[in-house]
Protein backbone atom coordinates (compact mmCIF):
# COMPACT_ATOMS: atom_id res chain seq x y z
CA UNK A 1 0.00 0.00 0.00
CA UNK A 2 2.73 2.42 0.84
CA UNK A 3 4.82 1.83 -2.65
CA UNK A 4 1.13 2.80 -4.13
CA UNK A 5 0.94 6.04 -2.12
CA UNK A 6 4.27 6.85 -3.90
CA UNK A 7 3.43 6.27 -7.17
CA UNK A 8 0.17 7.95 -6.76
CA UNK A 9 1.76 10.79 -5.29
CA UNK A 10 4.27 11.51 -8.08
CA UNK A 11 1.62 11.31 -10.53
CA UNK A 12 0.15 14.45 -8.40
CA UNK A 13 2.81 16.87 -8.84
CA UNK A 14 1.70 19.31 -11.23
CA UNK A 15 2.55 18.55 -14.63
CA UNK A 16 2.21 22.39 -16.28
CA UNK A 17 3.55 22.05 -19.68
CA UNK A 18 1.28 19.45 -21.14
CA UNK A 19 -1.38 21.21 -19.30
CA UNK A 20 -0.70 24.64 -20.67
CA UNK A 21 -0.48 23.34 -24.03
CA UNK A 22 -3.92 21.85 -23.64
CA UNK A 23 -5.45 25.02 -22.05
CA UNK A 24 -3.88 27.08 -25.42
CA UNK A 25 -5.20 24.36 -27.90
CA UNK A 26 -8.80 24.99 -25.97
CA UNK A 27 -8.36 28.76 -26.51
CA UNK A 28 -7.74 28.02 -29.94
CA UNK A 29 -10.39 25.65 -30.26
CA UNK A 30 -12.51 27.66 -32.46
CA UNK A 31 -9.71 27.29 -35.12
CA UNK A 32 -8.69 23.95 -34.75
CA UNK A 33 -8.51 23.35 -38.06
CA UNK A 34 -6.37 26.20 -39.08
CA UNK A 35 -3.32 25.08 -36.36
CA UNK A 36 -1.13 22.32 -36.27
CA UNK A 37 0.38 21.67 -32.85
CA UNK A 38 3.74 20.36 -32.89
CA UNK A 39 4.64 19.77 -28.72
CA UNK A 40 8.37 19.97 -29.58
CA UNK A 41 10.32 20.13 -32.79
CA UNK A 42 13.05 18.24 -34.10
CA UNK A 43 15.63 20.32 -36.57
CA UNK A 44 17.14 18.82 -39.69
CA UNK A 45 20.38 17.78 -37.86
CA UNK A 46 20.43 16.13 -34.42
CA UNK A 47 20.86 16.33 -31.85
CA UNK A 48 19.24 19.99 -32.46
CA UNK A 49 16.05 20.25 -30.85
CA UNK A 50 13.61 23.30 -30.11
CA UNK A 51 11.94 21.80 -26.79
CA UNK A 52 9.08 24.33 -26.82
CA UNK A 53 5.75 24.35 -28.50
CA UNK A 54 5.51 25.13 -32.56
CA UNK A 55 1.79 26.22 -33.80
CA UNK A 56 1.37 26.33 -37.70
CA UNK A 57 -1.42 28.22 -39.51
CA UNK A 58 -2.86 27.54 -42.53
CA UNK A 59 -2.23 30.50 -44.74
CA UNK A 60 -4.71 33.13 -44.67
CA UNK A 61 -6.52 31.64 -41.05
CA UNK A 62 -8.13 34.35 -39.35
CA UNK A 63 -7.47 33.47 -35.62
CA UNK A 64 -10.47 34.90 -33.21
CA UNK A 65 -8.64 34.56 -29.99
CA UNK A 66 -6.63 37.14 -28.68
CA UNK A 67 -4.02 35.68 -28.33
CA UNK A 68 -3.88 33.77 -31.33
CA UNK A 69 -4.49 37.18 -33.46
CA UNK A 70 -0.78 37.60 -32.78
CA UNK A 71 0.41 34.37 -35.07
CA UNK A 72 1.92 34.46 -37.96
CA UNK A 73 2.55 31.73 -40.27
CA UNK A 74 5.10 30.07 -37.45
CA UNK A 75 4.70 30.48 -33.91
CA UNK A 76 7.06 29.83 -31.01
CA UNK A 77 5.76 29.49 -27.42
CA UNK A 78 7.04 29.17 -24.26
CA UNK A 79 5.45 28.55 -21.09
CA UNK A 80 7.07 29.80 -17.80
CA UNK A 81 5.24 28.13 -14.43
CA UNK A 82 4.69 30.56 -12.08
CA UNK A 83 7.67 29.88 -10.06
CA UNK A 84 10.18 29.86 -13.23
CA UNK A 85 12.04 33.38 -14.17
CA UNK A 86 11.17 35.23 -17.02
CA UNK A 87 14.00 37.48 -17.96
CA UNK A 88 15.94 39.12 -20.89
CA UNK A 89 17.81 35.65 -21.31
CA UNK A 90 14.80 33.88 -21.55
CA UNK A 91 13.62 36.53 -24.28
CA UNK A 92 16.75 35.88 -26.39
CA UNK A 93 16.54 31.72 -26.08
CA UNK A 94 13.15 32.09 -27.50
CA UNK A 95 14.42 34.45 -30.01
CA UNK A 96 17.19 31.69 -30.47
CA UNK A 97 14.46 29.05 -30.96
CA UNK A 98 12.96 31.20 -33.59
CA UNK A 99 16.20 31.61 -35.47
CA UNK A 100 17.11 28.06 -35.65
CA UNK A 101 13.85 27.38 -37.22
CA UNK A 102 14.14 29.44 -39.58
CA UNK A 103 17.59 28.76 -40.47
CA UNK A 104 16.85 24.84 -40.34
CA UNK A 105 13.85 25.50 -43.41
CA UNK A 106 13.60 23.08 -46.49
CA UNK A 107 15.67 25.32 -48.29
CA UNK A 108 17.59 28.70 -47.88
CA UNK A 109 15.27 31.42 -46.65
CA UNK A 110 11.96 29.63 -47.56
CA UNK A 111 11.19 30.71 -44.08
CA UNK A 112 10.90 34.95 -43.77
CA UNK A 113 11.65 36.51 -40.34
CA UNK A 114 8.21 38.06 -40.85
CA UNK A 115 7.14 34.71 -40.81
CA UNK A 116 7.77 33.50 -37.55
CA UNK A 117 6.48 34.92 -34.22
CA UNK A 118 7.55 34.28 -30.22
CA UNK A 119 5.41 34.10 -27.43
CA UNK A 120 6.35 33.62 -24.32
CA UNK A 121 3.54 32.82 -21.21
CA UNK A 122 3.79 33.70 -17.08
CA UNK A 123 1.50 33.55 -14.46
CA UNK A 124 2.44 36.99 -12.87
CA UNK A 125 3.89 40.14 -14.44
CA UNK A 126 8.16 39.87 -15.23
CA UNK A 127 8.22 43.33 -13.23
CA UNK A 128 12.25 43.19 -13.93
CA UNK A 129 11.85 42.18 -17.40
CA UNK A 130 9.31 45.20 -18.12
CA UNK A 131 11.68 46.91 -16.37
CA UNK A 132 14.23 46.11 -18.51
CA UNK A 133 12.41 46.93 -22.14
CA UNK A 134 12.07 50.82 -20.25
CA UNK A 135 15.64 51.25 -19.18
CA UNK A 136 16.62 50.19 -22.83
CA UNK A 137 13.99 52.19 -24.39
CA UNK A 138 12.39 48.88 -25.79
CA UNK A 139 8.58 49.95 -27.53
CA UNK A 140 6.20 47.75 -25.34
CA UNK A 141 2.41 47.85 -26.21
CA UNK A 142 -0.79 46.58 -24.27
CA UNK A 143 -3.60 46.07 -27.26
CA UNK A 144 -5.59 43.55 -25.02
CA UNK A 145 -5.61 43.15 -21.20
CA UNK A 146 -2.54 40.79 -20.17
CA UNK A 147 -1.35 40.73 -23.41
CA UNK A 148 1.92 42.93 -24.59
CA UNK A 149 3.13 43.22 -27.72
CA UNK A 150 6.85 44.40 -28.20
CA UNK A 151 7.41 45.87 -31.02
CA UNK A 152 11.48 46.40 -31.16
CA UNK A 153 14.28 46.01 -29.80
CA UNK A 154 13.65 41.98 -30.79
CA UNK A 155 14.50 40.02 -34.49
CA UNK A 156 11.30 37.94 -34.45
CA UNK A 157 7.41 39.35 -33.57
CA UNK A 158 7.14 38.83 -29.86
CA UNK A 159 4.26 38.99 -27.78
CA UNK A 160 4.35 38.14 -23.97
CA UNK A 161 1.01 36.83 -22.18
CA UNK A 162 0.41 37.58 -18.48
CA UNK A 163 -1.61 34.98 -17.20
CA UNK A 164 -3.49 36.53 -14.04
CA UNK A 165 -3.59 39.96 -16.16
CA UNK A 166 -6.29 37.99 -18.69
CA UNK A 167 -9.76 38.32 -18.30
CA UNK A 168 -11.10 35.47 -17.56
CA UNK A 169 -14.40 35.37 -19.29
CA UNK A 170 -12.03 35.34 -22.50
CA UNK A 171 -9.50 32.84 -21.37
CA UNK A 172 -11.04 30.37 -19.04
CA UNK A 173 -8.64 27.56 -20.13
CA UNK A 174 -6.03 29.17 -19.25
CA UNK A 175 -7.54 30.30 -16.53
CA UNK A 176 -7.91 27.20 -14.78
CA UNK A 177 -4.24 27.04 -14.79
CA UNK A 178 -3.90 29.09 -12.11
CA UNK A 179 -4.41 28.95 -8.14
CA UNK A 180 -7.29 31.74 -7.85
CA UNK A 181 -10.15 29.80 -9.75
CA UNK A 182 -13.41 31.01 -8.19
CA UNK A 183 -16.22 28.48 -7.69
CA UNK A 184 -18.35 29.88 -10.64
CA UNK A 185 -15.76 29.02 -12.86
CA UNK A 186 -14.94 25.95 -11.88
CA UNK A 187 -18.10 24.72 -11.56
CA UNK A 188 -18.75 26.01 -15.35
CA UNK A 189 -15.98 24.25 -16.67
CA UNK A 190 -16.72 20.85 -15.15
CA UNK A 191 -20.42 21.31 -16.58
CA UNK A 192 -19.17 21.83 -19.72
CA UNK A 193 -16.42 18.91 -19.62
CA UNK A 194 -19.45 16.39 -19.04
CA UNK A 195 -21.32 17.56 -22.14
CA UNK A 196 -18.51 17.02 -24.32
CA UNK A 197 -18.53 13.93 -27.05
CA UNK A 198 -14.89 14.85 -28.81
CA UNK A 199 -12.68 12.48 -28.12
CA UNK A 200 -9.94 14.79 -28.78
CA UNK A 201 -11.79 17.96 -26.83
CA UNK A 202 -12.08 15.24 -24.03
CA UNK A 203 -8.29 14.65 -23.35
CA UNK A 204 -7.29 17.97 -23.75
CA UNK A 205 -9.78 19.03 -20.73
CA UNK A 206 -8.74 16.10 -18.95
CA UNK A 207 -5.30 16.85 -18.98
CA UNK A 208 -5.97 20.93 -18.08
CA UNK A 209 -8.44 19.48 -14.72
CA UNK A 210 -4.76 17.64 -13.67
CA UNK A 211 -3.36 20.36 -12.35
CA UNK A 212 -6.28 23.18 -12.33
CA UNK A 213 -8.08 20.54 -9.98
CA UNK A 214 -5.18 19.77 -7.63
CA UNK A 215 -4.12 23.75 -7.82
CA UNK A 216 -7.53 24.26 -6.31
CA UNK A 217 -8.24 21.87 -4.13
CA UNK A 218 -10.32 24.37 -1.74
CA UNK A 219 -12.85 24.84 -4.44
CA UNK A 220 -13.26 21.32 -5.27
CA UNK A 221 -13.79 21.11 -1.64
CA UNK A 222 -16.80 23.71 -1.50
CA UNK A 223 -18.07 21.89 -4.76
CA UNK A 224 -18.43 18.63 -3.47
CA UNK A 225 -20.17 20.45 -0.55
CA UNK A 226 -22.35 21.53 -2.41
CA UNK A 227 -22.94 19.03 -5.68
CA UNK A 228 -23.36 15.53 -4.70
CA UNK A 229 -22.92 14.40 -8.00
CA UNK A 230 -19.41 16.51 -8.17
CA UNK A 231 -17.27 13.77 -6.89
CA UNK A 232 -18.47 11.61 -9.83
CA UNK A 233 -17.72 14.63 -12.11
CA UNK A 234 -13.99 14.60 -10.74
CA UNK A 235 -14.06 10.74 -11.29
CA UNK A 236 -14.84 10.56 -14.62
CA UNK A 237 -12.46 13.42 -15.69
CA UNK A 238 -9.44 11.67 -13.64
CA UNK A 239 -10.01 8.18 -14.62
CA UNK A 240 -7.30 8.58 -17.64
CA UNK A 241 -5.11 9.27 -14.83
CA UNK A 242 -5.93 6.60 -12.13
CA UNK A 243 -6.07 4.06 -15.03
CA UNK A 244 -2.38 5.24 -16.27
CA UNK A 245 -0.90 4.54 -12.52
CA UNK A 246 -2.54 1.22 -12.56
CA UNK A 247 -1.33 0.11 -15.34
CA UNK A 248 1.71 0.75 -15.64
CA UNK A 249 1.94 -1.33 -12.09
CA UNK A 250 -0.25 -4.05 -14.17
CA UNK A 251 1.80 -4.34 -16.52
CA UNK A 252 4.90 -5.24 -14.36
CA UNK A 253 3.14 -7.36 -12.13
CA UNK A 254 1.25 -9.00 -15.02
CA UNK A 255 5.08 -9.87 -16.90
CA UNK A 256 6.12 -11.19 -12.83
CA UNK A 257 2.92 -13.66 -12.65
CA UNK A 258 3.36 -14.75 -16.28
CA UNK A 259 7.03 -15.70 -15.64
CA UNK A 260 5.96 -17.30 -12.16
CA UNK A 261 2.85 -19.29 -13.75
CA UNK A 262 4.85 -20.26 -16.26
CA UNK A 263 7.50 -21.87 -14.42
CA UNK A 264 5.13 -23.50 -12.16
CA UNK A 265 3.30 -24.57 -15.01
CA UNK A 266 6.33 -26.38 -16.87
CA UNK A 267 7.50 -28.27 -13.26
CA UNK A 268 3.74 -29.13 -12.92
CA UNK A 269 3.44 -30.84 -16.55
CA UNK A 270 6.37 -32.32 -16.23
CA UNK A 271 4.96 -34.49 -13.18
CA UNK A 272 2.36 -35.26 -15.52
CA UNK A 273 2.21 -38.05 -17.78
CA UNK A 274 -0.79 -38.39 -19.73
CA UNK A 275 -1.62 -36.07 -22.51
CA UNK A 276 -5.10 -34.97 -21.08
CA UNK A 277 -3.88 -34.10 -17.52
CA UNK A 278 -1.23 -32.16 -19.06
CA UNK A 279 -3.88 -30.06 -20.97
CA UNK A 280 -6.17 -29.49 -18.49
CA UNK A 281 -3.71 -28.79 -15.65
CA UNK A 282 -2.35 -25.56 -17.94
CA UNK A 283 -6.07 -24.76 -19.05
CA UNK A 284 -7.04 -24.40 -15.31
CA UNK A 285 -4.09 -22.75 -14.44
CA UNK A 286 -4.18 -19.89 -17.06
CA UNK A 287 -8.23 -19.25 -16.22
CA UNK A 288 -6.98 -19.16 -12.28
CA UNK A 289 -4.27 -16.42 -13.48
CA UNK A 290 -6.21 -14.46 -15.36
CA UNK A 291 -8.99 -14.22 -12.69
CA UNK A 292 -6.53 -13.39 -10.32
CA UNK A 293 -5.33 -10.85 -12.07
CA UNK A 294 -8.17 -9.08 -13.53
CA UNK A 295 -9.06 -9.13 -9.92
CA UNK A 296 -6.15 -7.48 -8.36
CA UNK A 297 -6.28 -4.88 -11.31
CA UNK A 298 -9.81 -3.98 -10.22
CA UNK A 299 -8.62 -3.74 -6.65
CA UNK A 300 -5.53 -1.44 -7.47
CA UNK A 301 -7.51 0.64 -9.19
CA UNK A 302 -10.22 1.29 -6.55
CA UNK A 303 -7.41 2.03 -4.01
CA UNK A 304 -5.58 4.61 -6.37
CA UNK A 305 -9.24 5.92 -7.08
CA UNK A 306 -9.51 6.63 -3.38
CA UNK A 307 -6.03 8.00 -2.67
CA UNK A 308 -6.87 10.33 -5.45
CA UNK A 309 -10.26 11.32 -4.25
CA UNK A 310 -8.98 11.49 -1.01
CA UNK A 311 -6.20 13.54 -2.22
CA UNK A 312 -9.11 16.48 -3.22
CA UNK A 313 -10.59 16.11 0.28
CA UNK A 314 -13.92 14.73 -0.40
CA UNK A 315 -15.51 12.76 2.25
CA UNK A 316 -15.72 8.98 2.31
CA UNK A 317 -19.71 9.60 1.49
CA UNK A 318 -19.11 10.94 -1.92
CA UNK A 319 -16.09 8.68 -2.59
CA UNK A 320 -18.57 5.46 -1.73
CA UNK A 321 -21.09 6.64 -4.11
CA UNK A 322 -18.20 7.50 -6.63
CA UNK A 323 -16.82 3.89 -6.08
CA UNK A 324 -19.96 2.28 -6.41
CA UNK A 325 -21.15 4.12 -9.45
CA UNK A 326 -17.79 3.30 -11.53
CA UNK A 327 -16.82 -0.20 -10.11
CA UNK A 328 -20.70 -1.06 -9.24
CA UNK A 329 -19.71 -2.44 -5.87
CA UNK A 330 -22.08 -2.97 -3.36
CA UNK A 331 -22.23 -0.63 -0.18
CA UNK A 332 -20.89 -2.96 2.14
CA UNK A 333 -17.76 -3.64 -0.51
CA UNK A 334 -17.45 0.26 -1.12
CA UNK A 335 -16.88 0.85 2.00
CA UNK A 336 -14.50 -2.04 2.80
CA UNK A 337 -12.21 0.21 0.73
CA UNK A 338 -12.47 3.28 2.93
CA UNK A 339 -11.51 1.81 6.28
């Protein structure tokens, strides 16, 4: 049980980057179809690689979002966590980025420097960097509120987004990000995650409630107060994530059993003479396995459920219904797994 904790705990840690690249692909949602997402992007020669996230748009795309009004035909981003710096040198890496893609094109200059843009993403003002683009007499612009454009001093187009500077009837994606969610919103965007059929729009929600759930644990908590059908909500948008711990614990012990049965299998047959005994000794031995195990897989999974659920502070009431809703356990065997 302990090893579990661990495992289910290190799956908690925040995981920003694939979540802010979720939240800006929901932003951007309206024109899916005019942006390619590339999560990183490998250059022509290795072991070259821009480890931020490229957006392509299709030529002539008008994007709707404000931030996305800023692309051009090739965008950098960058997304700092609210703990990571944001300073000049961050500024020029990016602008480095931007060069190397160019320069690494299909051809010489088949990529323009007009063509490319930067972005770079914060949860709180870079008061030194701003500081910075006034001592050096940079031209910084504001055209929409928490976004600034600057427009010299820089190669490449560069636009820097201030994440609690957004509004966040505009931006609730990214909004979620962050640590200051109020209830309303919350509650909005957990509404709207249960109405939606995408597949695609699905795991991109799933994997911005991650961290916007566990960065807000005090409104989940005033939620569930409130909703008793909320901790079934969080369920069903964390169950990519409980079922990913299991597995991958599955899978080991599933390769441990097999190599076990196995062996126990070939030192049983070989005690065994006749031709029937020898097939119905490994028939009953591989249905034995494979109940056992799609037993204990149930079973890890209802514990990590828990942990998680627990994790989020919801009471063992709302977790029993949750369990018994998802694993259709009786009361008495929901509850087993609360003690």
């Amino acid at each position: 049980m302990a090893k579990e904790k661990t495992k289910a705990e290190k799956k908690q840690k925040l995981q920003w980057h694939p979540a802010f690249a979720a939240a800006l692909e929901m932003e951007l949602w309206e024109n899916k179809d005019d942006l390619e997402f590339e999560m990183e992007h490998n250059l022509n020669r290795k072991p070259l690689l821009i480890d931020c996230l490229v957006i392509k748009k299709k030529k002539n795309a008008i994007i709707r979002n404000e931030i996305g009004k800023f692309f051009k035909k090739y965008n950098i981003l960058e997304y700092k966590s609210a703990r990571a710096s944001l300073s000049i040198d961050d500024v020029s890496k990016t602008q480095g980025y931007a060069h190397l893609y160019k320069a690494y094109g299909e051809g010489i200059n088949t990529i323009g420097f007009d063509e490319v843009s930067v972005t770079l993403i914060r949860e709180s003002k870079p008061i030194g960097l701003f500081k910075y683009f006034e001592e050096n007499s940079y031209m910084v612009s504001n055209p929409y509120k928490g976004i600034y454009y600057i427009e010299s001093g820089l190669k490449f187009p560069t636009q820097i987004i201030v994440g609690k500077e957004l509004t966040h009837e505009n931006h609730e994606w990214f909004n979620l990000l962050s640590d200051n969610v109020t209830k309303q919103e919350m509650a909005r965007a957990i509404e709207y995650s249960r109405k939606v059929s995408n597949k695609k729009e699905r795991e991109l929600i799933d994997a911005i409630f991650e961290v916007g759930a566990l960065a807000n644990k005090n409104i989940v908590e005033e939620l569930k107060m409130g909703d008793e059908d909320m901790c079934q909500a969080l369920m069903e948008i964390m169950k990519p994530e409980i079922e990913e711990v299991v597995n991958t614990a599955v899978l080991q012990e599933r390769r441990e059993t097999t190599e076990r049965v196995e062996k126990e299998t070939t030192e049983r047959v070989k005690k065994e003479t006749a031709e029937r005994v020898e097939k119905e000794t490994t028939e009953r031995v591989k249905k034995e396995t494979t109940e056992r195990v799609e037993k204990e897989t149930t079973e890890r999974a209802i514990k990590v459920a828990v942990e998680m659920l627990r994790s989020l502070n919801l009471g063992n009431v709302e977790i029993k219904k949750a369990l018994q809703k998802n694993y259709k356990l009786s009361e008495e065997e929901a509850l087993s797994y609360l003690k």
